[in-house]
Protein backbone atom coordinates (compact mmCIF):
# COMPACT_ATOMS: atom_id res chain seq x y z
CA UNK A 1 15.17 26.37 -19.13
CA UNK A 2 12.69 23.94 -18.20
CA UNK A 3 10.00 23.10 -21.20
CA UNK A 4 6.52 22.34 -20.09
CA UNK A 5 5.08 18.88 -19.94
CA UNK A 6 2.72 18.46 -22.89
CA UNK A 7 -0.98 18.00 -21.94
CA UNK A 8 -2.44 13.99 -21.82
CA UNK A 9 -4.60 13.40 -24.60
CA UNK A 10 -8.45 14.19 -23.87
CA UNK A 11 -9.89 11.28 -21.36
CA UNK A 12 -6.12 10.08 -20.50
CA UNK A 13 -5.93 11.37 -16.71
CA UNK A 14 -9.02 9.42 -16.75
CA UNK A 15 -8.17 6.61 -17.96
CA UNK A 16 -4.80 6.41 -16.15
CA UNK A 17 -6.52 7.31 -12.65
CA UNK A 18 -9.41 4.55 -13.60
CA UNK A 19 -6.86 1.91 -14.57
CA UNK A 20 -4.89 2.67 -11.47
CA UNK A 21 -8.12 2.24 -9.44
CA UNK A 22 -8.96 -0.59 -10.68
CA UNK A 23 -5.33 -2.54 -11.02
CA UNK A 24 -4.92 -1.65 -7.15
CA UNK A 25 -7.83 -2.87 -6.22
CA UNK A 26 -7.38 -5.91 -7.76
CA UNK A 27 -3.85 -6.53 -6.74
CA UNK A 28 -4.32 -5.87 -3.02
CA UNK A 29 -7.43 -8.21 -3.20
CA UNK A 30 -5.18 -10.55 -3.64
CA UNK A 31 -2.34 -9.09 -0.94
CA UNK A 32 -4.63 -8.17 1.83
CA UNK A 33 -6.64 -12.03 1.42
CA UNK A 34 -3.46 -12.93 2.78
CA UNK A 35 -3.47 -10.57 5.78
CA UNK A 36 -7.04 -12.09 6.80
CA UNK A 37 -5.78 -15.83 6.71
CA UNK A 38 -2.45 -15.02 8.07
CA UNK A 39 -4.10 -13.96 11.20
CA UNK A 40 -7.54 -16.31 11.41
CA UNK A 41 -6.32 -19.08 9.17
CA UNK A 42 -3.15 -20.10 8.20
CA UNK A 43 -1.61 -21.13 12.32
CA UNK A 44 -3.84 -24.30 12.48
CA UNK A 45 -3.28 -25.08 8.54
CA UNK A 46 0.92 -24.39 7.84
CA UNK A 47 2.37 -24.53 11.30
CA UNK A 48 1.87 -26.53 14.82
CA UNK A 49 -1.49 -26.49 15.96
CA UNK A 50 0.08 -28.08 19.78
CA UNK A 51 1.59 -24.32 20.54
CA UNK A 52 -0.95 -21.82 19.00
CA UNK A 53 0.71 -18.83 20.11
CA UNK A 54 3.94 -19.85 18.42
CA UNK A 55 1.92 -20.83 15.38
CA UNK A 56 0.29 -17.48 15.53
CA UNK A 57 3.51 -15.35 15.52
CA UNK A 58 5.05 -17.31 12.94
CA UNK A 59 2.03 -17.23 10.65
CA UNK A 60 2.14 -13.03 11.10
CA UNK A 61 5.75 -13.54 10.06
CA UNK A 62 5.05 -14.93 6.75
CA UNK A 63 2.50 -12.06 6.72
CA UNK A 64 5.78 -9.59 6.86
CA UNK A 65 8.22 -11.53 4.30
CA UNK A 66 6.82 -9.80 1.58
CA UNK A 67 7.74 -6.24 2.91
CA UNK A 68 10.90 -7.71 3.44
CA UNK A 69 10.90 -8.99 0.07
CA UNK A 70 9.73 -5.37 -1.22
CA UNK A 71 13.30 -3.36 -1.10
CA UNK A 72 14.65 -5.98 -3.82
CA UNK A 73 11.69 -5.81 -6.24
CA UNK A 74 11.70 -1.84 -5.93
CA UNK A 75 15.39 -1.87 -7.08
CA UNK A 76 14.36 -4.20 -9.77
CA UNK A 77 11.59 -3.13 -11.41
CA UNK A 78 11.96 0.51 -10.19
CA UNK A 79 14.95 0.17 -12.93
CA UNK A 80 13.27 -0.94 -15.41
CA UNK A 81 10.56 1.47 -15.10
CA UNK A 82 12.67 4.16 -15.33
CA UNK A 83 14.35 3.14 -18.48
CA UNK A 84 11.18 1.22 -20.08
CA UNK A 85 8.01 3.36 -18.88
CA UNK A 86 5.58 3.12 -16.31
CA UNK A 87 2.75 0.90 -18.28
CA UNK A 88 4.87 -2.22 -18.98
CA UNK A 89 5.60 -2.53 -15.34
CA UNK A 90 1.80 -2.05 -14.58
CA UNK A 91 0.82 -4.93 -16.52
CA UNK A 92 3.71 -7.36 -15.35
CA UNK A 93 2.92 -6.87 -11.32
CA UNK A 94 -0.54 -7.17 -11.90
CA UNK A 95 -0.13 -10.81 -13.71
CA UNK A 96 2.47 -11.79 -10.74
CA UNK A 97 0.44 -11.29 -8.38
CA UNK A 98 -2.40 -12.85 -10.06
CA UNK A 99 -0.18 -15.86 -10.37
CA UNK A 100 1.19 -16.58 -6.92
CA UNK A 101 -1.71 -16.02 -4.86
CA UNK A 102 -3.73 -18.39 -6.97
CA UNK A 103 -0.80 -20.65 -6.23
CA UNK A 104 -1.03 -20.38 -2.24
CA UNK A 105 -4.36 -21.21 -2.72
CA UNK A 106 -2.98 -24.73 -4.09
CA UNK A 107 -0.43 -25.45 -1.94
CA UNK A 108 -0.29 -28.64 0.60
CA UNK A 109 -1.33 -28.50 3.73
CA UNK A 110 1.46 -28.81 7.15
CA UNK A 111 -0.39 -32.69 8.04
CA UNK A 112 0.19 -33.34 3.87
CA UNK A 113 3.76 -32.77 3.22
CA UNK A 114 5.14 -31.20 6.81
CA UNK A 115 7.33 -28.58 7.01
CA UNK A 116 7.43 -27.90 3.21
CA UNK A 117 4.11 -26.14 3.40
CA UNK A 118 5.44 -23.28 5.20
CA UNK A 119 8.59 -22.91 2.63
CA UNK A 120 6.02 -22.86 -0.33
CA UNK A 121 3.78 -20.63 1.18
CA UNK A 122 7.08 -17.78 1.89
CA UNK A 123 7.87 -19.09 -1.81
CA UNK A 124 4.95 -18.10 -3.26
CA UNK A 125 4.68 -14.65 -0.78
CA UNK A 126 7.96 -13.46 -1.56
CA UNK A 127 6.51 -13.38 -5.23
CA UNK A 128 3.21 -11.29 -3.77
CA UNK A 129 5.92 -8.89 -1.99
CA UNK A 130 7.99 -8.31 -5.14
CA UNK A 131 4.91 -7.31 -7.25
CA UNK A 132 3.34 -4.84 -4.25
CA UNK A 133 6.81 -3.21 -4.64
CA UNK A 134 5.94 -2.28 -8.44
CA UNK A 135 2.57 -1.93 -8.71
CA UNK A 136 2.22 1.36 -6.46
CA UNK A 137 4.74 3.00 -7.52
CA UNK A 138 4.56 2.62 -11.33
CA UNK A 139 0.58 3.65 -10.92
CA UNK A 140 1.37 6.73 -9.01
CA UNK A 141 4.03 7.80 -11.71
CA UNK A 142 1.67 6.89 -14.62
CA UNK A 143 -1.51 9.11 -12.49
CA UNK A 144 0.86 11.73 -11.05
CA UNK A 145 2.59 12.60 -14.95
CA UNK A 146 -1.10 12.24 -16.93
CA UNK A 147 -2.86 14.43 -14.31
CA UNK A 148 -3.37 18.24 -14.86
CA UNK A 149 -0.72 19.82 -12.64
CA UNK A 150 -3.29 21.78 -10.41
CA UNK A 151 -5.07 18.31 -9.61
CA UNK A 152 -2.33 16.41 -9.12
CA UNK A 153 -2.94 15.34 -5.59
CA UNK A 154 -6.69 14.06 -6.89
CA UNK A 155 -5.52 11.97 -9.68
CA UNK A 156 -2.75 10.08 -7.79
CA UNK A 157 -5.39 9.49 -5.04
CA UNK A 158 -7.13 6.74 -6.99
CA UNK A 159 -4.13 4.18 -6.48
CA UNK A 160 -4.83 4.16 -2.79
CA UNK A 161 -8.66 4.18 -2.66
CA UNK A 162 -7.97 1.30 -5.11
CA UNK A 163 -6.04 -0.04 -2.58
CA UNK A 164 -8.39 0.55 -0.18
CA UNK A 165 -11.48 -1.00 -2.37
CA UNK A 166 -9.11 -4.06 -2.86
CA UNK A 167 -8.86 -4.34 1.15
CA UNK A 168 -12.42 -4.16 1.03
CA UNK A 169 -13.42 -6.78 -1.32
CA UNK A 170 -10.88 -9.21 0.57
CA UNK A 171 -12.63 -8.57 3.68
CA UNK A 172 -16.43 -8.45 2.20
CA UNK A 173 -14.88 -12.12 0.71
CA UNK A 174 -13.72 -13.37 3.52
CA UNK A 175 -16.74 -12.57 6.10
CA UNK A 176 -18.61 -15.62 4.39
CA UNK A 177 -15.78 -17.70 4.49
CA UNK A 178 -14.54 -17.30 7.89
CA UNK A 179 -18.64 -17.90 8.90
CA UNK A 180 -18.00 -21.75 7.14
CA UNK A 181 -17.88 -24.55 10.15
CA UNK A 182 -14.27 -25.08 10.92
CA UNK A 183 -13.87 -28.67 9.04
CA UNK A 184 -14.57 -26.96 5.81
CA UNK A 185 -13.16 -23.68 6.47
CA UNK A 186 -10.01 -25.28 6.90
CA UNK A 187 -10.10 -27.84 4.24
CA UNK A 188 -11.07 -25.61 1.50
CA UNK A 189 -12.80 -22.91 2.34
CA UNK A 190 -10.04 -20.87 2.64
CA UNK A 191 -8.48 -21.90 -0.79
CA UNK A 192 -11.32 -20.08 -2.27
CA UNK A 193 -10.45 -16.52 -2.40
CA UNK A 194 -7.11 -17.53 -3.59
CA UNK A 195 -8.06 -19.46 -6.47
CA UNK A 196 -10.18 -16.57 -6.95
CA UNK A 197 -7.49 -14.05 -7.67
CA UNK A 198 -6.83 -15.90 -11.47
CA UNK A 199 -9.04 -13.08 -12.74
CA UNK A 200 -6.35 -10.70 -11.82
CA UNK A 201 -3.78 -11.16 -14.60
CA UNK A 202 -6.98 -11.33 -17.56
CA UNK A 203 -9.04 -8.02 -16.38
CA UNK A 204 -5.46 -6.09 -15.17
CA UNK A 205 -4.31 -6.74 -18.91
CA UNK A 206 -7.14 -6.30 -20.62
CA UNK A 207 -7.50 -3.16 -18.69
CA UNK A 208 -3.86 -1.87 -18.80
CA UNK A 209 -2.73 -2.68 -22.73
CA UNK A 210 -4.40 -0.06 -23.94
CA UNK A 211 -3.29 2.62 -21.65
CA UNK A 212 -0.75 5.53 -23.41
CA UNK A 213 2.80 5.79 -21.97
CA UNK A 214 2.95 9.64 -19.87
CA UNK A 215 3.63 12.46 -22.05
CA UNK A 216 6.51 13.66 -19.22
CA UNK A 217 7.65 9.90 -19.85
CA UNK A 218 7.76 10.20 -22.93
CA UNK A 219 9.19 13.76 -23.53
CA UNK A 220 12.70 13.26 -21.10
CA UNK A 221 13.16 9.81 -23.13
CA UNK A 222 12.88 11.81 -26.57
CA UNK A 223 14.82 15.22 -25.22
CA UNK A 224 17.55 13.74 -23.04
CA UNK A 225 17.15 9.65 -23.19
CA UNK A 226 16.76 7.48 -20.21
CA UNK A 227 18.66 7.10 -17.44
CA UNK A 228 21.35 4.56 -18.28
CA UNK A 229 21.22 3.85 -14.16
CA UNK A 230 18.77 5.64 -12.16
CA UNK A 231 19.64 3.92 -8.91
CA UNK A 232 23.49 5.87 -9.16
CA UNK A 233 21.01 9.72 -10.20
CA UNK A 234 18.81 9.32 -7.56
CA UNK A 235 21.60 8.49 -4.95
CA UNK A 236 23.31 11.45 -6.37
CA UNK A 237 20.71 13.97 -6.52
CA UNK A 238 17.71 12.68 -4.34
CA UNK A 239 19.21 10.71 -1.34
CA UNK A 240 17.99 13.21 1.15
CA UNK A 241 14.40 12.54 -0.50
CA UNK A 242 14.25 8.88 -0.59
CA UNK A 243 15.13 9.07 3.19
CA UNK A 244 12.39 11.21 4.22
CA UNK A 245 10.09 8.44 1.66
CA UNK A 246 11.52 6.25 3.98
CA UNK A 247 10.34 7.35 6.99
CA UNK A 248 7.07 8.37 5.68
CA UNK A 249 6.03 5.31 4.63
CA UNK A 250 7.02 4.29 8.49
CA UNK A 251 2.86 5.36 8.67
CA UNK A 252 2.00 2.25 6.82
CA UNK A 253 2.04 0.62 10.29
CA UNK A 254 -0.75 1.64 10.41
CA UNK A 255 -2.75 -0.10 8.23
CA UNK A 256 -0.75 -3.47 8.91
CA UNK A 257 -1.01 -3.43 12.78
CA UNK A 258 -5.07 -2.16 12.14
CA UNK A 259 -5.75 -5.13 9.75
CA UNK A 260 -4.07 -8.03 10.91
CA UNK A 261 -2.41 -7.16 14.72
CA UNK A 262 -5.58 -5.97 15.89
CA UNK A 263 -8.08 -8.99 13.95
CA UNK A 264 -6.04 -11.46 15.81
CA UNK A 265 -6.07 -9.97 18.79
CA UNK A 266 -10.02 -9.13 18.58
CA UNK A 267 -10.38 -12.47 17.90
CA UNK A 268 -8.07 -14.31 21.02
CA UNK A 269 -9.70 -15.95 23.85
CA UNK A 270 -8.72 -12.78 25.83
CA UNK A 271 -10.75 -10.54 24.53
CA UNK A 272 -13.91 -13.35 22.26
CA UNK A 273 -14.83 -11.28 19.54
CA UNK A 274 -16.46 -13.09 16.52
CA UNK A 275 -14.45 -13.26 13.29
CA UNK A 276 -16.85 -12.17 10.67
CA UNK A 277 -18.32 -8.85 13.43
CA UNK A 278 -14.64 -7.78 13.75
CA UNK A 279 -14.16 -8.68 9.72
CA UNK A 280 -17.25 -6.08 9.14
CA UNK A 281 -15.00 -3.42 11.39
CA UNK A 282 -12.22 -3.53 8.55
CA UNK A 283 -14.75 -3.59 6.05
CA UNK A 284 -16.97 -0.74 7.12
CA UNK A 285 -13.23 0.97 7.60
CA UNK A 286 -12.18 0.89 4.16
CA UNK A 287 -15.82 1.89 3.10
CA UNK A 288 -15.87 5.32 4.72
CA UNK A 289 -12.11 5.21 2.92
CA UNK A 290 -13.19 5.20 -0.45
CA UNK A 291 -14.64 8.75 -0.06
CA UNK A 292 -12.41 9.65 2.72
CA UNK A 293 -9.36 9.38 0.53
CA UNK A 294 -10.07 11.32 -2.73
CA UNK A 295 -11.38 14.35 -0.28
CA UNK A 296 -8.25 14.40 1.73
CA UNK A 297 -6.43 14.85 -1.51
CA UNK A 298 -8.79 17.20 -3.29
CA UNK A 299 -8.07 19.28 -0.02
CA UNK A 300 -4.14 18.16 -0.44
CA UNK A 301 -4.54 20.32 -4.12
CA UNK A 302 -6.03 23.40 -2.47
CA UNK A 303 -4.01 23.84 0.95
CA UNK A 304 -0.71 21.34 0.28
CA UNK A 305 0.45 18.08 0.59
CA UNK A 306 2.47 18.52 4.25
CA UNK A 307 -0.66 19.51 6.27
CA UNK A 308 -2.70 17.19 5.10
CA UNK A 309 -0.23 14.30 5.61
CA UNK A 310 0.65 15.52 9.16
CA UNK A 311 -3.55 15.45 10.05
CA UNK A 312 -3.31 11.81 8.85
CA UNK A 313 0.41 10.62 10.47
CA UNK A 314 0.04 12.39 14.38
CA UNK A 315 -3.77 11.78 14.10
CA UNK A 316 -3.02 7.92 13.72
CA UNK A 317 -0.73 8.15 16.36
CA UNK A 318 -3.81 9.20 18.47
CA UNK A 319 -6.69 7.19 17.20
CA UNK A 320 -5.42 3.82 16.45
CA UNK A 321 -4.31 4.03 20.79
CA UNK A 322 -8.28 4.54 21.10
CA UNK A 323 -9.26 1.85 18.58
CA UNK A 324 -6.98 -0.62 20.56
CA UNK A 325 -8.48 0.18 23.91
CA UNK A 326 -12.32 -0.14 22.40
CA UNK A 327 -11.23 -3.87 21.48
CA UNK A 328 -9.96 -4.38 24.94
CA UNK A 329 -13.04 -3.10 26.66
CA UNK A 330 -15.18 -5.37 24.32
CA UNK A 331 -17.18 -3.07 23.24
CA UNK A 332 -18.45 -4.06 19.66
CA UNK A 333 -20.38 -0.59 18.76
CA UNK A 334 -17.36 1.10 20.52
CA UNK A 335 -14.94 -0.74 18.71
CA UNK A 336 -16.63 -0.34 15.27
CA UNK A 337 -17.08 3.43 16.02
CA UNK A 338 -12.91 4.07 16.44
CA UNK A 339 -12.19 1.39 13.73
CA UNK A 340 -13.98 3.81 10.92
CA UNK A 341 -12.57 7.07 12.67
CA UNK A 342 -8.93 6.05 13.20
CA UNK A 343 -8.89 3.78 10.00
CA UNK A 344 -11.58 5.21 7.67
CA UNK A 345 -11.19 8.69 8.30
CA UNK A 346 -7.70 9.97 10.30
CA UNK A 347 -5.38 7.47 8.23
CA UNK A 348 -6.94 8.11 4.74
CA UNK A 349 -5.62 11.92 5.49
CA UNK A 350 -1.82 10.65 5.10
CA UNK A 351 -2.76 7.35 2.85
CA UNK A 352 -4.82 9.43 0.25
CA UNK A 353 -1.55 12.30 0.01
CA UNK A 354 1.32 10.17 0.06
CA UNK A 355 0.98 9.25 -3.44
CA UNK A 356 1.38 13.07 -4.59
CA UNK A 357 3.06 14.03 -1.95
CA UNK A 358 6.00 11.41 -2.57
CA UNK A 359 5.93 11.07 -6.28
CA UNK A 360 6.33 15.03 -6.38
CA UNK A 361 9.99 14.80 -4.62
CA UNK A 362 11.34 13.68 -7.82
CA UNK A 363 11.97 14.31 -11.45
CA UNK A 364 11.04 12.17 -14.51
CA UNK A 365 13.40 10.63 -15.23
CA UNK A 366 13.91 8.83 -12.00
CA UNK A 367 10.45 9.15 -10.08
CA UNK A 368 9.37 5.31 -10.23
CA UNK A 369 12.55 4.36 -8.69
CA UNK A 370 12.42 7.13 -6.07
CA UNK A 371 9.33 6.39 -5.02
CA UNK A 372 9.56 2.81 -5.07
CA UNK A 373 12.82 2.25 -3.09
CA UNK A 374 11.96 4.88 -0.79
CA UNK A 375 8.05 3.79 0.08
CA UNK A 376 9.40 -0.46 -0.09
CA UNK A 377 11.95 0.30 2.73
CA UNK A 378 9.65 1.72 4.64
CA UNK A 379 6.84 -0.61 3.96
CA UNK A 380 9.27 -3.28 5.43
CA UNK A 381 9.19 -2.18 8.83
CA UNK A 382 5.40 -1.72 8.42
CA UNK A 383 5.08 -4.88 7.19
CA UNK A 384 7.37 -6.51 10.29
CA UNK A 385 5.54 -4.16 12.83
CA UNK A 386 3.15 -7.01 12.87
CA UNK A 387 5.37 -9.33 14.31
CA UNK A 388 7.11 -7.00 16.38
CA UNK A 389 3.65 -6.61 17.60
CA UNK A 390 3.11 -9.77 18.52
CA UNK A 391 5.88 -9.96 20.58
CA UNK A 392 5.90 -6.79 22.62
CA UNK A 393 2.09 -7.93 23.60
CA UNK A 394 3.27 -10.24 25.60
CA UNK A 395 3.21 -13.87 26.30
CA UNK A 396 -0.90 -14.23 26.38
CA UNK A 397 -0.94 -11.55 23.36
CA UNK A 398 -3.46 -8.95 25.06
CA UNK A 399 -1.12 -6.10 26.32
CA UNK A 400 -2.41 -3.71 23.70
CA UNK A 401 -1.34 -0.39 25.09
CA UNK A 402 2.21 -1.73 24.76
CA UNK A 403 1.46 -2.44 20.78
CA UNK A 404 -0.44 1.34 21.03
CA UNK A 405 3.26 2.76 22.22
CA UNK A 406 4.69 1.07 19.49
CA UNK A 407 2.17 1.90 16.59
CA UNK A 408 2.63 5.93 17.90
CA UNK A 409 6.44 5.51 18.23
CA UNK A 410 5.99 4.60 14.09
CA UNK A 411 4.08 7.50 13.59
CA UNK A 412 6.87 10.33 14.64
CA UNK A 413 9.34 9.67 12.04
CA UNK A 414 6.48 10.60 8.96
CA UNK A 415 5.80 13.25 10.99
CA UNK A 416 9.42 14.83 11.29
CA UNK A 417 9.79 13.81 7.21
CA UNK A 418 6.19 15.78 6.36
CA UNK A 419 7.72 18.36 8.83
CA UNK A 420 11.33 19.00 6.45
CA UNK A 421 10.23 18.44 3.03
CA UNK A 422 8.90 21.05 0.57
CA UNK A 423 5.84 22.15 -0.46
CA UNK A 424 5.10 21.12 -4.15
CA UNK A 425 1.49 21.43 -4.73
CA UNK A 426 1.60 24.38 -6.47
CA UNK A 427 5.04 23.56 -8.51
CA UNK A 428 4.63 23.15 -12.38
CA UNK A 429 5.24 19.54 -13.10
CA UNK A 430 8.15 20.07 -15.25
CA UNK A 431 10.18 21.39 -12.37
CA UNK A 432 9.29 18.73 -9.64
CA UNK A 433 12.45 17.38 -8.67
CA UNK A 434 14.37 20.28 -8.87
CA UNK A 435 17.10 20.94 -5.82
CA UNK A 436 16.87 24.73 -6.65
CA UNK A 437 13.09 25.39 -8.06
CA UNK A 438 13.05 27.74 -10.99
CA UNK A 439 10.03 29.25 -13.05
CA UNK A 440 8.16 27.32 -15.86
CA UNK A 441 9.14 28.57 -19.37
CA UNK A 442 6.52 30.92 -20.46
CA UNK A 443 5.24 30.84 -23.87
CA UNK A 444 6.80 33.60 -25.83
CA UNK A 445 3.75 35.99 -27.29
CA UNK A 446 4.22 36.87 -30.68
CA UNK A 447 2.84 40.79 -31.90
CA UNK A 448 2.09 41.39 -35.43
């Protein structure tokens, strides 16, 4: 028989959900900064300025060797969240990627030191990619286990709209930067939002240190102990789980062919859209996110995690083929009117659930690893579907109903995952996980 979780202390959802918020959106400052120069910046400052389109799709390469890198830091720290709690591996992604994006922002330049600039600058993403791979899972297990088990799908939801208000301070940072006159916009300019990102690892610890360990952490270590191996129980027990993670976090194309795929190609010759109008698109985007998200979830708690997810994963499918043909039309209101729709408002459906929705799959006592091996793999192909991108568009990069096929292709696999898993919004939160669901102890009523 199943014992309920204890509740969090008073003010502890709170806290968690708030230092979630806040350690997302400071970490994927730093992640999506790299997105914007990858696609404006970094081809005429790391690689060969006398082929630009070669530059281009290598830049959006380095752009997906963090995803790649992703799998291997989910396996590592997914461990060790598992067997050490959720909060130390909070803190230590948060300071990692503090430290290696303030380091790209140092690095040498291609004309300074040749083709070494390139090898520090995968170096130094490789490290941004290993840290993503902890950071969102071990804040949706610390959210998901300190939230009240009928709001589950709310709490959880502030590690993506902190995601989301990290994408948006990147952008809202960059729009002044990418504005600078080219000389100084590729001198330094650039450098700045980097060097920027040393604030990370003070306010992310000072934020995180005093945050309490989950009470469903905390009550499997002191019951049963930790998992000696969680990779070999969650093989065992969840495989069929982490596979339909995998191809739910397919969606994450998404985002990555939105923010990056799409800026470049806004911004080619082919189609002459300004940098900073087409930087206000992804900002305005993530904006109408921010409420979007925490909605779609509140609903998530009310009707279920599948529907919701399946509005957000065949919607995108739909609306990000209509955002692509706006920018090929070159139609700014157009194109600012289906960025916020297909990005603000149809994505945040699947981007605000998939926290709950995920973390719910599995027990305790192997959720962080679950979720973060399952969600990495996937976020690999996301993360490549830029370059992929880039390639099916052709040689002059402007067939974007070919990258539309593509970016809908990416979208059926969450949908046939959302359509086989279970519904667990309504299961007690000492039973998620279980292959066979059973009924919550009861407290026994004692009669005089």
């Amino acid at each position: 028989m199943s014992v309920p979780v204890p509740q969090a202390p008073p003010g502890q959802p709170k806290k968690a959900a708030t230092a979630a918020w806040i350690g997302s959106a400071l970490e994927y400052y730093d992640f999506f900064i790299y997105g914007s120069a990858a696609a404006l910046i970094f081809p005429e400052v790391f690689f060969d300025e006398s082929d630009p389109a070669t530059a281009t799709l290598l830049s959006l390469a380095t752009f997906g060797v963090a995803y790649a890198a992703r799998p291997v830091g989910a396996l590592f720290l997914g461990h060790f969240g598992d067997r050490l709690g959720r909060k130390k591996i909070m803190v230590f992604t948060l300071i990692l990627m503090g430290v290696s994006t303030f380091l790209i922002g140092c690095l040498p330049t291609r004309d300074q030191v040749g083709t070494l600039a390139p090898v520090l600058l995968v170096l130094c993403r490789v490290l941004q990619g290993i840290s993503a791979a902890g950071e969102q899972a071990s804040a949706n297990s610390m959210t998901l286990e300190h939230a009240p088990p009928h709001r589950r799908g709310f709490f959880t939801s502030f590690t993506l709209s902190g995601t989301q208000g990290g994408q948006l301070l990147a952008t809202l940072v960059f729009i002044p930067i990418a504005a600078l006159p080219d000389e100084q916009l590729l001198s330094w300019g650039w450098r700045v939002p980097f060097w920027m990102s040393i604030a990370v690892a003070v306010v992310g610890y000072v934020i995180r240190r005093k945050l309490e360990e989950t009470p469903a952490f905390e009550q499997q270590a002191a019951a049963e102990g930790v998992v000696k191996l969680p990779l070999a129980v969650l093989m065992r027990d969840h495989w069929a789980d982490v596979l339909r993670v995998v191809a739910g976090a397919l969606v994450a194309s998404v985002s990555t062919i939105f923010t990056v795929w799409a800026l470049s190609y806004a911004t080619s010759d082919s189609v002459g859209m300004s940098r900073s109008s087409m930087l206000w698109v992804g900002a305005l985007a993530n904006l109408v996110a921010l409420a979007a998200i925490p909605l779609w979830a509140t609903l998530s708690d009310r009707i279920g995690r599948r529907p919701v997810f399946l509005i957000g994963a065949a919607g995108s499918a739909v609306t990000m083929f209509l955002y692509l043909w706006a920018i090929s039309t070159g139609s700014y209101p157009l194109t600012l009117l289906l960025g916020v729709v297909a990005f603000g408002v149809v994505y945040s459906a699947a981007n605000g659930v998939w926290p709950s929705f995920y973390g719910e799959m599995f027990s305790t006592r192997v959720r962080l690893s679950g979720m973060a091996i399952g969600t990495q793999i996937g976020f690999a192909v996301a993360g490549f579907a830029v370059t992929f991108a880039a390639q099916i568009a052709g040689p002059d990069g402007d067939d974007w109903s070919a990258v539309a096929l593509f970016t809908a292709a990416l979208c059926v696999p969450p949908v046939v995952a959302a359509l086989s898993a279970r519904e667990t919004a309504k299961v007690p939160t000492e039973l998620l996980g279980e292959r066979e669901p059973r009924k919550a102890a009861q407290p026994v009523k004692v009669t005089a």
